[in-house]
Protein backbone atom coordinates (compact mmCIF):
# COMPACT_ATOMS: atom_id res chain seq x y z
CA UNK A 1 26.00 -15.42 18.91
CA UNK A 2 26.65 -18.06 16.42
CA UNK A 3 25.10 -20.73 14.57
CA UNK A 4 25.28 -23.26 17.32
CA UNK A 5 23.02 -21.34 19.38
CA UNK A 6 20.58 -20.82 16.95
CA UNK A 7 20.69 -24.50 15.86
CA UNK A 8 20.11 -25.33 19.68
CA UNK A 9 17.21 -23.17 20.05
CA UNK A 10 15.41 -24.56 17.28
CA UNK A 11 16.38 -27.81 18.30
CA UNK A 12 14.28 -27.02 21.39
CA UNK A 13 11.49 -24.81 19.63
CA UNK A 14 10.57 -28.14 17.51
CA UNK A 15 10.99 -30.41 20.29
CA UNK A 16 8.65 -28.32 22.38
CA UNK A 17 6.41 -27.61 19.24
CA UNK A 18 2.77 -29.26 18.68
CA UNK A 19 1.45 -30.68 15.68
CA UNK A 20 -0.53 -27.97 13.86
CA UNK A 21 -2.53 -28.36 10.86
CA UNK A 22 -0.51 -25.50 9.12
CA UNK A 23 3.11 -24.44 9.23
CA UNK A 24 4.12 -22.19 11.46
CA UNK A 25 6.76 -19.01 10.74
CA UNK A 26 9.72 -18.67 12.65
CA UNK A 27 10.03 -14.93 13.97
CA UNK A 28 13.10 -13.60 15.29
CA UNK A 29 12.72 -10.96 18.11
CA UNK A 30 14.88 -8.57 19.09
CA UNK A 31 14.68 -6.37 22.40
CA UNK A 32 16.75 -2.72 22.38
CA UNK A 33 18.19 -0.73 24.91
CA UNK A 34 19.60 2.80 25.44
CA UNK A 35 17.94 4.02 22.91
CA UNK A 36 15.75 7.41 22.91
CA UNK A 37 13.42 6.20 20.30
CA UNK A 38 11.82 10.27 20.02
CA UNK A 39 15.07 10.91 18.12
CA UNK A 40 14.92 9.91 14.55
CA UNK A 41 18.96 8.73 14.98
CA UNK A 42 17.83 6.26 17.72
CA UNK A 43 14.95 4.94 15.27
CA UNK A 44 15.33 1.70 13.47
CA UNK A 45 13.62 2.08 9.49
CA UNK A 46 15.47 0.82 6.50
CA UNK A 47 14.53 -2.52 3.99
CA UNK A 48 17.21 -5.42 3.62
CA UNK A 49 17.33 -8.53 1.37
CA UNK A 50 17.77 -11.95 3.04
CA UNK A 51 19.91 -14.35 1.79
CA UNK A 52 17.07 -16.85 1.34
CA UNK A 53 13.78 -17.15 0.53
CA UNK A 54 11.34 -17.39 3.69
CA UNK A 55 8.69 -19.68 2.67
CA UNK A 56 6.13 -17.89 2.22
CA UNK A 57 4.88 -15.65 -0.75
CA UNK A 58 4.82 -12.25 -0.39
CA UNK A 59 1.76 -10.67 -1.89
CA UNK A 60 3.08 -7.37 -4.16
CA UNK A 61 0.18 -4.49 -5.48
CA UNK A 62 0.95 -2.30 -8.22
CA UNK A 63 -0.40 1.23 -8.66
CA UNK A 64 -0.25 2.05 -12.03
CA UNK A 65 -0.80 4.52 -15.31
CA UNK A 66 -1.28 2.83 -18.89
CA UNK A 67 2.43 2.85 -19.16
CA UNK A 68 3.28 -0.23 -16.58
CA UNK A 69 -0.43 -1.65 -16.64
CA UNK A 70 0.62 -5.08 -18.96
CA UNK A 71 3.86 -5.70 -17.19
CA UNK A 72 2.47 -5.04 -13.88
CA UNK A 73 -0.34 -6.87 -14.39
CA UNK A 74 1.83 -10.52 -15.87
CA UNK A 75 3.92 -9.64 -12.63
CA UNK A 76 2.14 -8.57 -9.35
CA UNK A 77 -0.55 -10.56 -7.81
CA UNK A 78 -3.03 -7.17 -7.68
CA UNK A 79 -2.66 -3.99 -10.39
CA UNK A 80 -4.42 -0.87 -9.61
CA UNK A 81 -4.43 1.10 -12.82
CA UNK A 82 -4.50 5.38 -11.87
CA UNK A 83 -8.34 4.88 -13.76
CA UNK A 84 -9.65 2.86 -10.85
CA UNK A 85 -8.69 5.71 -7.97
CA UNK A 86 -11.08 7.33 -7.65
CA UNK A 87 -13.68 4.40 -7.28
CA UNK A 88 -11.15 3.42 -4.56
CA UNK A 89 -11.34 6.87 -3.18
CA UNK A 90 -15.00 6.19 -2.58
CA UNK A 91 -14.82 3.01 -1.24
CA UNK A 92 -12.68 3.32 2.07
CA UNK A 93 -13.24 0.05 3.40
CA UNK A 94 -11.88 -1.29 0.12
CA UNK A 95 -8.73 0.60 0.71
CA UNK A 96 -8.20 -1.04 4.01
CA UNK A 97 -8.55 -4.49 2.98
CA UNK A 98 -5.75 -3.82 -0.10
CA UNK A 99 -3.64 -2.83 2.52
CA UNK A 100 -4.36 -6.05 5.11
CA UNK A 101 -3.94 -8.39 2.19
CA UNK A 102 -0.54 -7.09 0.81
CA UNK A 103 3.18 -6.96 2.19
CA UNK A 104 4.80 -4.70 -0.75
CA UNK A 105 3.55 -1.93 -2.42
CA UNK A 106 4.73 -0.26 -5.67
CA UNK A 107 3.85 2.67 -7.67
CA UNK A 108 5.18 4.66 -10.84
CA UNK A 109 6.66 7.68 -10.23
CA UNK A 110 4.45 9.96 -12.16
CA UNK A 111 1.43 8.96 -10.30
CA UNK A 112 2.44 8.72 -6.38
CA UNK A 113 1.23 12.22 -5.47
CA UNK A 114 -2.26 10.91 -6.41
CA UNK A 115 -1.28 7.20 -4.65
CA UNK A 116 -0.24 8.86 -1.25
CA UNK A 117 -4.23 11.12 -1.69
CA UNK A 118 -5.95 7.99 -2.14
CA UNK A 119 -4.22 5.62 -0.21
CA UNK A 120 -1.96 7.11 2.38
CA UNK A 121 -3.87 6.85 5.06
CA UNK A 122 -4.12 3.35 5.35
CA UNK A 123 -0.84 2.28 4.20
CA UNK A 124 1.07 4.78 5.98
CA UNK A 125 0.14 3.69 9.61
CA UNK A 126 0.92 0.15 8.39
CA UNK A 127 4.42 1.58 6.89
CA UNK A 128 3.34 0.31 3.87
CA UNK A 129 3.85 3.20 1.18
CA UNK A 130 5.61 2.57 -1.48
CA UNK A 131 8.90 3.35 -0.70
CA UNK A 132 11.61 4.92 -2.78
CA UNK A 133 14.67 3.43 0.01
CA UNK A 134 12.98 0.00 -1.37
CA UNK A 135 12.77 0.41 -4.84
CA UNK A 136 9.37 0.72 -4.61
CA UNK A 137 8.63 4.14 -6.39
CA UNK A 138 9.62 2.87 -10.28
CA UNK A 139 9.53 4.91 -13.02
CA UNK A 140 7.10 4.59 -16.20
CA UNK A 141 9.36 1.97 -17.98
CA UNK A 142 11.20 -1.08 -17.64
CA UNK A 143 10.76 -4.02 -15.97
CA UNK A 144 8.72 -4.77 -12.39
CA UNK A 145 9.62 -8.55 -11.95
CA UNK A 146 13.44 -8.11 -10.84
CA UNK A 147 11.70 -6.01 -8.00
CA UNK A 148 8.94 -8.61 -7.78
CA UNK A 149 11.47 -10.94 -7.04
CA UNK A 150 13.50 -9.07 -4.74
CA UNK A 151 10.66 -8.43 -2.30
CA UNK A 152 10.12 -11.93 -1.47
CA UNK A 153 13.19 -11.58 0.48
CA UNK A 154 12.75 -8.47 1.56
CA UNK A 155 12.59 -7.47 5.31
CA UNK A 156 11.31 -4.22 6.60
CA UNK A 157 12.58 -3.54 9.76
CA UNK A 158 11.21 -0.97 11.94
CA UNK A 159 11.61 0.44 15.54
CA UNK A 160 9.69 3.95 16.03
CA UNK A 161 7.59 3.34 18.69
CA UNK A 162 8.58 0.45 20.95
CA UNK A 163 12.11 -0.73 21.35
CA UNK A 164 11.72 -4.34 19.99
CA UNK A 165 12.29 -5.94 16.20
CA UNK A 166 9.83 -8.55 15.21
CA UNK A 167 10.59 -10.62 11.94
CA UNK A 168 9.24 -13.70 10.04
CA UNK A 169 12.76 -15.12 8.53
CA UNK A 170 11.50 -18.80 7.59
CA UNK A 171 8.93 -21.34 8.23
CA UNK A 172 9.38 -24.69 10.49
CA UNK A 173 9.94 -27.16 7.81
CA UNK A 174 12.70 -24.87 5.75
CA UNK A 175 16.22 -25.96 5.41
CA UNK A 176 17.94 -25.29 8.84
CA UNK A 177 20.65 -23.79 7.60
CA UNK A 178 19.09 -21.22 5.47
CA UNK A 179 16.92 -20.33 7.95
CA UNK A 180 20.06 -19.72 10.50
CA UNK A 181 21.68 -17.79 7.60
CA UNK A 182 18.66 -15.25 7.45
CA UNK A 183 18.40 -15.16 10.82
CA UNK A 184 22.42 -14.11 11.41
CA UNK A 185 22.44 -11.50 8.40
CA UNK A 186 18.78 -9.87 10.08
CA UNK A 187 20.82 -9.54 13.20
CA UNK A 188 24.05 -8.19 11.49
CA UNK A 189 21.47 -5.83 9.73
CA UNK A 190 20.32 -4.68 12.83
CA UNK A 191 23.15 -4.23 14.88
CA UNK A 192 25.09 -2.33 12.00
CA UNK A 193 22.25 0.43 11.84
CA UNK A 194 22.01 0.85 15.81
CA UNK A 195 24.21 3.86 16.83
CA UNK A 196 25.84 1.86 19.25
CA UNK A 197 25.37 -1.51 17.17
CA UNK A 198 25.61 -4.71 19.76
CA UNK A 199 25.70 -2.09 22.64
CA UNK A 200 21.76 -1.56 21.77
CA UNK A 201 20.97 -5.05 21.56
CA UNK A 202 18.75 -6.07 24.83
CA UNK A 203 18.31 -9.95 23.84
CA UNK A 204 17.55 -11.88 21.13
CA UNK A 205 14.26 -14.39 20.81
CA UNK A 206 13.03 -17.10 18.43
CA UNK A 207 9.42 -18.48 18.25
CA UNK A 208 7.41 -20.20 16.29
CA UNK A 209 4.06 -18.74 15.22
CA UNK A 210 2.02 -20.79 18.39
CA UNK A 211 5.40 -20.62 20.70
CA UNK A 212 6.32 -18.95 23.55
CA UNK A 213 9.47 -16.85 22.49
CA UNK A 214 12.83 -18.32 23.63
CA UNK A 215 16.12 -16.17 24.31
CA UNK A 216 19.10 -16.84 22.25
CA UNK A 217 21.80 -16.88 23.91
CA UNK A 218 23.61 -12.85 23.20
């Protein structure tokens, strides 16, 4: 696979593509094979960092003690402080809607026993914990925005149930060759963590939020 075929693709994904009255994403899909997904070595679950930005903000939530509340507040777009848990704890449907309306999640060390009480259950079946393999579990000092910034190129890319990948990496209108670029270095990312890396690769698809996917050429 190279960049021509990708640049043909979504030649053909725009040609093909409506008007719409918003801008769509482009996902990248990838189907897997030969791969017993009940073993945790045959599981896809690890965070990378694309090359480029994807056009769209990613919303980051910070769970907090008095330590990180200023910074966290100056960086994230929504700061729980460890003071407001336990009106969260009583409010369930609250819970649910922090976890719809964010992609990232972080949370200082000394408080995550109490995070994963209050809010585990509906950020875990999302896989949206705050995750140490991310960065995501800081401790009480220093700096949030360098991780702030990192996340809105992060990708979190997960196979556990169902042998497919499905990632936003760009919108429509973005620079074509940054959006080849992430979609090339999500592959790469991919195939390097499969145990038999391109041997486990079924086909690759592009689409565009309101698309039919289309198969890259492998």
């Amino acid at each position: 696979m190279n960049k021509k075929e990708i640049q043909s693709v979504l030649a053909a994904l725009k040609a093909d593509s409506k008007e719409r009255k918003f801008t769509q994403s482009v996902d990248l899909i990838v189907t897997l094979q030969d791969l017993n997904l009940k073993k945790p070595e045959d599981q896809l679950d690890f965070f990378m960092t694309l090359p480029y930005l994807i056009g769209k903000k990613r919303k980051v939530c910070a769970f907090v003690g008095p330590e990180l509340k200023d910074d966290a507040a100056k960086t994230c777009d929504t700061t729980v402080t460890n003071t407001e848990f336990d009106d969260f704890k009583k409010a369930p449907r609250r819970v649910k809607t922090l976890a719809k309306s964010h992609d990232f999640f972080i949370a200082q060390a000394n408080i995550m026993g109490k995070v994963a009480q209050v809010f585990g259950r509906a950020l875990g079946p999302r896989g949206k914990m705050p995750n140490p393999k991310s960065g995501g579990v800081v401790p009480p000092k220093g700096s949030l925005k360098p991780l702030y910034d990192r996340y809105q190129k992060t990708l979190h890319i997960v196979a556990k149930k169902s042998p497919v990948v499905q990632a936003m990496v760009g919108i429509q209108d973005m620079d074509e060759e940054q959006i080849i670029d992430n979609v090339l270095s999500t592959i790469d990312q991919i195939v390097h963590h499969l145990p038999r890396e391109r041997h486990n690769v079924k086909n690759v698809y592009l689409k565009f939020t309101m698309s039919a996917p289309m198969k890259v050429k492998k």
